[in-house]
PDB file of N, CA and C in Angstrom:
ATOM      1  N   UNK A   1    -154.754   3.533  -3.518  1.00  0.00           N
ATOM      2  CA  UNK A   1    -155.873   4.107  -4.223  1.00  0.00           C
ATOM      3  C   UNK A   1    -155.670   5.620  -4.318  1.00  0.00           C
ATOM      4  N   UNK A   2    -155.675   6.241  -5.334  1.00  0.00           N
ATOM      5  CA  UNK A   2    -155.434   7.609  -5.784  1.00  0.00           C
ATOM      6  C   UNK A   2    -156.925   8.450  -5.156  1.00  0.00           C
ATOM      7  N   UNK A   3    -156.108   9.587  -4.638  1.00  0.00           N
ATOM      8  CA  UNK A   3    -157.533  10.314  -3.870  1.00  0.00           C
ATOM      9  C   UNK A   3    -157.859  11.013  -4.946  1.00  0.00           C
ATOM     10  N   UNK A   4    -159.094  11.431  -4.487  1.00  0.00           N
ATOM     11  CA  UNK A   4    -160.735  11.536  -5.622  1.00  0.00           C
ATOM     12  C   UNK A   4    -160.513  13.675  -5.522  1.00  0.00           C
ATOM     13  N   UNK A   5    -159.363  13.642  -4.770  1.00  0.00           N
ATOM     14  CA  UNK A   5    -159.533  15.547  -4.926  1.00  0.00           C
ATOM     15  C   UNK A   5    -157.740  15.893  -5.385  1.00  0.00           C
ATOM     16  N   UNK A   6    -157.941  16.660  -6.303  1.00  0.00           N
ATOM     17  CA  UNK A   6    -156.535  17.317  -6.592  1.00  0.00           C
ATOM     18  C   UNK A   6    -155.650  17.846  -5.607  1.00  0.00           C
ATOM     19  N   UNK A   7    -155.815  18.473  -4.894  1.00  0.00           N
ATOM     20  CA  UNK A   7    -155.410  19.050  -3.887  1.00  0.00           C
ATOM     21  C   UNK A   7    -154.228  18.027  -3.398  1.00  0.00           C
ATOM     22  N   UNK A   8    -155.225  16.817  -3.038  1.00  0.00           N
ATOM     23  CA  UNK A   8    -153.833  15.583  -2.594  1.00  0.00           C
ATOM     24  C   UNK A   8    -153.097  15.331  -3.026  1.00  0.00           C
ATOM     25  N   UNK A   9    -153.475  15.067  -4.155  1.00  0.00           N
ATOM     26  CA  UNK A   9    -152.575  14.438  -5.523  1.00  0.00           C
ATOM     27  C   UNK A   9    -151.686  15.265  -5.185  1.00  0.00           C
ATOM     28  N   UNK A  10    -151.679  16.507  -5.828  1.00  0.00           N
ATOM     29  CA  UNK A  10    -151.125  17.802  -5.601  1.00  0.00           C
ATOM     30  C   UNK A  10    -149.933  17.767  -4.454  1.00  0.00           C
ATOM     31  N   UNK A  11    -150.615  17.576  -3.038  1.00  0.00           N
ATOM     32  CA  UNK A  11    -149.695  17.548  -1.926  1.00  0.00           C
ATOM     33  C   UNK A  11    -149.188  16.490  -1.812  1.00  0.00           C
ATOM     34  N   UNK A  12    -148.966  15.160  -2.611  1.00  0.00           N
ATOM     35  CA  UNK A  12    -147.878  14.068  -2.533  1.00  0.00           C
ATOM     36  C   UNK A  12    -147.032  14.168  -3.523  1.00  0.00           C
ATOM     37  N   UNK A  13    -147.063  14.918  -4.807  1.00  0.00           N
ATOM     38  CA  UNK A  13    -146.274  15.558  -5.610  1.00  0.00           C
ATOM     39  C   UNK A  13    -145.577  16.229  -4.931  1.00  0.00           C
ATOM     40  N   UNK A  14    -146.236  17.094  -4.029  1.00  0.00           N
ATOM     41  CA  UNK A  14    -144.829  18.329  -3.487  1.00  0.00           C
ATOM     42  C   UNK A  14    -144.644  17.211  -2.279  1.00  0.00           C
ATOM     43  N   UNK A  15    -144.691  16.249  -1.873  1.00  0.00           N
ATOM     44  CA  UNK A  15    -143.852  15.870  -0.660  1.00  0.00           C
ATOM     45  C   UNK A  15    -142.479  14.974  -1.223  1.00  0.00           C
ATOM     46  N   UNK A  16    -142.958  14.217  -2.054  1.00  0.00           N
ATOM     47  CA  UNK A  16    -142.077  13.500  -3.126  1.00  0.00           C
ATOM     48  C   UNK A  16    -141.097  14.528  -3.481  1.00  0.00           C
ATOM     49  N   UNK A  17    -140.941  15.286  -3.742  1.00  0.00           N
ATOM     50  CA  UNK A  17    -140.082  16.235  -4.248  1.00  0.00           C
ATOM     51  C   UNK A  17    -139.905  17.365  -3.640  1.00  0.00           C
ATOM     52  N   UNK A  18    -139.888  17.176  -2.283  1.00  0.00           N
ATOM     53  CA  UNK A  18    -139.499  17.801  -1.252  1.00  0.00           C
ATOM     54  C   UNK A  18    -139.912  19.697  -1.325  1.00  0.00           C
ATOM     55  N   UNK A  19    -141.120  19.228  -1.787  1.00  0.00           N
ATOM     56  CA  UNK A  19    -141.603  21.263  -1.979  1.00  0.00           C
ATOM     57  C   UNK A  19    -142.106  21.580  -0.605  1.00  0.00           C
ATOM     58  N   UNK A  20    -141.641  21.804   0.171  1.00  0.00           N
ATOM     59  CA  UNK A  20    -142.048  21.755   1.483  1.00  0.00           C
ATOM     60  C   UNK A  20    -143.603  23.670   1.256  1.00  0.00           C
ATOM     61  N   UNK A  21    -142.712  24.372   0.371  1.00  0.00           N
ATOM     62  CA  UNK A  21    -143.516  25.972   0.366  1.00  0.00           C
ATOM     63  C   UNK A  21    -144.985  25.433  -0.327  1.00  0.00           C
ATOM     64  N   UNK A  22    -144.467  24.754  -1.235  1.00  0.00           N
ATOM     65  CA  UNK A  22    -145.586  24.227  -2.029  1.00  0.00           C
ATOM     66  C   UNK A  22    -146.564  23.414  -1.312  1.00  0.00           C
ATOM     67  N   UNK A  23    -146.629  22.231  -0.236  1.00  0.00           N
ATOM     68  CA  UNK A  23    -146.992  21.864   0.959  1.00  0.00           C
ATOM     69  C   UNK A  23    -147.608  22.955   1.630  1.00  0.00           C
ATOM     70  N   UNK A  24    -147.102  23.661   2.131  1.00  0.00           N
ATOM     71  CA  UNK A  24    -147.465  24.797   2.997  1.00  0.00           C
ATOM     72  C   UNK A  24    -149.153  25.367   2.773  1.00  0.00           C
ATOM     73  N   UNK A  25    -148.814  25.507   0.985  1.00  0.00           N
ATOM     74  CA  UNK A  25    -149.789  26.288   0.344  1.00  0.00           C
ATOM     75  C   UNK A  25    -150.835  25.605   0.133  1.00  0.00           C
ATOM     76  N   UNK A  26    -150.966  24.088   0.029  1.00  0.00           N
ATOM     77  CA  UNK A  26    -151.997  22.925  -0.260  1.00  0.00           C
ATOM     78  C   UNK A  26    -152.497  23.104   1.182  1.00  0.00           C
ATOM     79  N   UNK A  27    -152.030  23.282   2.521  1.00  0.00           N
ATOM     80  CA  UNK A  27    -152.279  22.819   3.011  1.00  0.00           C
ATOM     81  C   UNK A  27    -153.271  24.056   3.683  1.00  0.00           C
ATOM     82  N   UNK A  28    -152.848  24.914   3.371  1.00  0.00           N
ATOM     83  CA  UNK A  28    -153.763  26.711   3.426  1.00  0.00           C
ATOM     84  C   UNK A  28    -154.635  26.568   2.715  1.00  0.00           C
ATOM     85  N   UNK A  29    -154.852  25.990   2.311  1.00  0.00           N
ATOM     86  CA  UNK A  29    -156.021  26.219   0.944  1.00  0.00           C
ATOM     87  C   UNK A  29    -156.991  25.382   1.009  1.00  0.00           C
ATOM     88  N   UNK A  30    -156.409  23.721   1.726  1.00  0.00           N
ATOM     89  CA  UNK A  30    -157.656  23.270   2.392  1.00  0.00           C
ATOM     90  C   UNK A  30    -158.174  23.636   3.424  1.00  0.00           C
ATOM     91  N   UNK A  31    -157.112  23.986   4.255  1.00  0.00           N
ATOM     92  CA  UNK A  31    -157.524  24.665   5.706  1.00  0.00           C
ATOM     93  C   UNK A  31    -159.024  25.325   5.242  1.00  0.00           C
ATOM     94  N   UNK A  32    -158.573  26.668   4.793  1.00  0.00           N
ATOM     95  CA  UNK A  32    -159.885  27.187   4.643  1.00  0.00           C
ATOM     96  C   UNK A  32    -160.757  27.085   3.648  1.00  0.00           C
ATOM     97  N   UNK A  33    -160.914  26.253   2.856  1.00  0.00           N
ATOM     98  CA  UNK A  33    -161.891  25.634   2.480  1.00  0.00           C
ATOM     99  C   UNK A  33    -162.320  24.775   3.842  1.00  0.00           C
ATOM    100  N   UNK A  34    -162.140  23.935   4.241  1.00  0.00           N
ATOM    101  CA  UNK A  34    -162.746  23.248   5.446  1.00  0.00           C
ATOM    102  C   UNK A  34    -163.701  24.298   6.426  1.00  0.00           C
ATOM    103  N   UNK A  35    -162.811  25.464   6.398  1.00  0.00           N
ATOM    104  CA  UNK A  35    -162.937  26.651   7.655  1.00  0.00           C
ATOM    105  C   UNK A  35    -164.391  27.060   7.081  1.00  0.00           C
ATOM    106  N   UNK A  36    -164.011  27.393   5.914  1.00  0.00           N
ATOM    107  CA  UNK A  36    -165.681  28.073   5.106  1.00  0.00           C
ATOM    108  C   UNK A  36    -166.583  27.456   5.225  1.00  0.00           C
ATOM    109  N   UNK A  37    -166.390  25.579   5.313  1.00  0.00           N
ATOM    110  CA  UNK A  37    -167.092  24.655   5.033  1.00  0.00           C
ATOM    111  C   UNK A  37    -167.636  24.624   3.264  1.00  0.00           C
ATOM    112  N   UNK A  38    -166.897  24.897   2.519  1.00  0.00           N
ATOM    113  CA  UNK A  38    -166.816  24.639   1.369  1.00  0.00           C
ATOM    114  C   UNK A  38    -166.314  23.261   0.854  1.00  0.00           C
ATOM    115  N   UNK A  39    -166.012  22.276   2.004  1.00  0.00           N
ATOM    116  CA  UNK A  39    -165.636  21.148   1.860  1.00  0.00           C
ATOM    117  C   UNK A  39    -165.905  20.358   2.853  1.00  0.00           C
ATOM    118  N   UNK A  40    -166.377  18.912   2.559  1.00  0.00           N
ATOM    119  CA  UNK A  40    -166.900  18.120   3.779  1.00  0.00           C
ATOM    120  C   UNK A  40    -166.019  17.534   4.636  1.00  0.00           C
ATOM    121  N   UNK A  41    -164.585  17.743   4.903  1.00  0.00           N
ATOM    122  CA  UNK A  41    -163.871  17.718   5.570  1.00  0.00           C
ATOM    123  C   UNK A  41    -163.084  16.399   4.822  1.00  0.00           C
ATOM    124  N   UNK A  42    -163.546  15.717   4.401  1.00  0.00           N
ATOM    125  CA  UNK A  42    -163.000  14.463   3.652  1.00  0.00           C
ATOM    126  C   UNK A  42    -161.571  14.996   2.793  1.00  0.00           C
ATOM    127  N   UNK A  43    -161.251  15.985   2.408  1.00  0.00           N
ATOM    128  CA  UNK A  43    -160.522  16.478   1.812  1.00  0.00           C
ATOM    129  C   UNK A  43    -159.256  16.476   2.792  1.00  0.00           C
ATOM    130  N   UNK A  44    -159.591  17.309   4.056  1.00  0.00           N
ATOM    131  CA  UNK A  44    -158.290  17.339   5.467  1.00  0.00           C
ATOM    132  C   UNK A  44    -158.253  16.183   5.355  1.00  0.00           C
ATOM    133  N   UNK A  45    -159.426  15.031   5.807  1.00  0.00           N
ATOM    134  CA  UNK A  45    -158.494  13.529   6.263  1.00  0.00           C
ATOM    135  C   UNK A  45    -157.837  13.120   5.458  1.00  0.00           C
ATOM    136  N   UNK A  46    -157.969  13.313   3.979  1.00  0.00           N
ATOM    137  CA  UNK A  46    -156.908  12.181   2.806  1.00  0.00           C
ATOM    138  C   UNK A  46    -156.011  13.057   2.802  1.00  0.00           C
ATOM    139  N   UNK A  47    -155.936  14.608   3.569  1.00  0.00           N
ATOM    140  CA  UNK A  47    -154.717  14.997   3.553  1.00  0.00           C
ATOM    141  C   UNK A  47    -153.705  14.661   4.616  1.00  0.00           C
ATOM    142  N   UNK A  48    -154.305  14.860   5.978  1.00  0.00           N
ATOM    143  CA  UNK A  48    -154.067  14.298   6.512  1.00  0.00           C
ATOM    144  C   UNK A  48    -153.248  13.155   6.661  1.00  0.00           C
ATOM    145  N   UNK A  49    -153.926  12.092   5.928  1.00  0.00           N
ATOM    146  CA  UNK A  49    -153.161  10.390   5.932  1.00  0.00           C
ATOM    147  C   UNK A  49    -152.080  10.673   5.032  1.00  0.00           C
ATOM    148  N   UNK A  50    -152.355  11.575   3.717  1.00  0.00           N
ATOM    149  CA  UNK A  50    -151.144  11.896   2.925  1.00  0.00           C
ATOM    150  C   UNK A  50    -149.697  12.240   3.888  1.00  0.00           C
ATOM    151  N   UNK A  51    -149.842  13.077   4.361  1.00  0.00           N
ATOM    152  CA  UNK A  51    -149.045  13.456   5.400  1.00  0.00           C
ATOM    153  C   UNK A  51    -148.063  12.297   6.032  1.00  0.00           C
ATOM    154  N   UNK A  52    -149.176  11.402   6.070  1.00  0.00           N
ATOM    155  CA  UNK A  52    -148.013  10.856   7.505  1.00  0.00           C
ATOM    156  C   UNK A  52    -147.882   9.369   6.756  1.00  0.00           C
ATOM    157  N   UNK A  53    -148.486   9.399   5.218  1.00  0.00           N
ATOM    158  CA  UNK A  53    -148.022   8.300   4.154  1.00  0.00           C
ATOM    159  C   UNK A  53    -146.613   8.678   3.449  1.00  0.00           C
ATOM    160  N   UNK A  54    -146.489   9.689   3.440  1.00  0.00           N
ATOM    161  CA  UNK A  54    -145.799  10.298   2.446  1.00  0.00           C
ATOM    162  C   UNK A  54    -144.801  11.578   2.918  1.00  0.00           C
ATOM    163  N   UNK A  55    -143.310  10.809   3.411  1.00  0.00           N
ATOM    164  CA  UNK A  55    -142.473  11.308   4.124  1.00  0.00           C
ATOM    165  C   UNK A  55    -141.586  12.881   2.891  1.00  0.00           C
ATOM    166  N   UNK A  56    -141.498  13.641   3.268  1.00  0.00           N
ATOM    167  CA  UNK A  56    -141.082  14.857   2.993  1.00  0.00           C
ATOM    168  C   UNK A  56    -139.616  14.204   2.283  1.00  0.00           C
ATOM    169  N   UNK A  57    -139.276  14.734   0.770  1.00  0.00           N
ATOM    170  CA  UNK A  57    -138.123  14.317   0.447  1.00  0.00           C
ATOM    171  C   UNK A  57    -137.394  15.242   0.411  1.00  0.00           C
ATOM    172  N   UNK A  58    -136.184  14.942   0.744  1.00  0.00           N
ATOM    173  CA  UNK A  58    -135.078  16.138   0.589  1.00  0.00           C
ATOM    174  C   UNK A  58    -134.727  16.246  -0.605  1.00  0.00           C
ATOM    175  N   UNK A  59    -134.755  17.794  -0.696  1.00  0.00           N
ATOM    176  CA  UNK A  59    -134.138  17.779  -2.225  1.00  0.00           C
ATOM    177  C   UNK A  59    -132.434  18.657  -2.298  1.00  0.00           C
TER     178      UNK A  59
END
């Protein structure tokens, strides 16, 4: 099931294709959105699971 926020989408694109900087930056950007609470945290967990769904490709 395709997650409901770009951001993910976003960060399984760069894991697929091994953007590890690009990763980095998805992953700063939810950080603090979460941090601000500009987001209900639902955003970290589907990133989260992205993470450990979706193995880092070498490019």
């Amino acid at each position: 099931m395709p997650s409901r926020h770009q951001s993910v989408r976003d960060y399984i694109e760069a894991r697929q294709t091994g953007d590890s900087e690009r990763c980095k930056e998805i992953v700063a950007q939810v950080r603090a959105r979460y941090d601000t609470r500009t987001t209900d945290g639902s955003e970290l967990r589907e990133l989260l699971e992205a993470n450990m769904a979706h193995p880092l490709a070498q490019r």
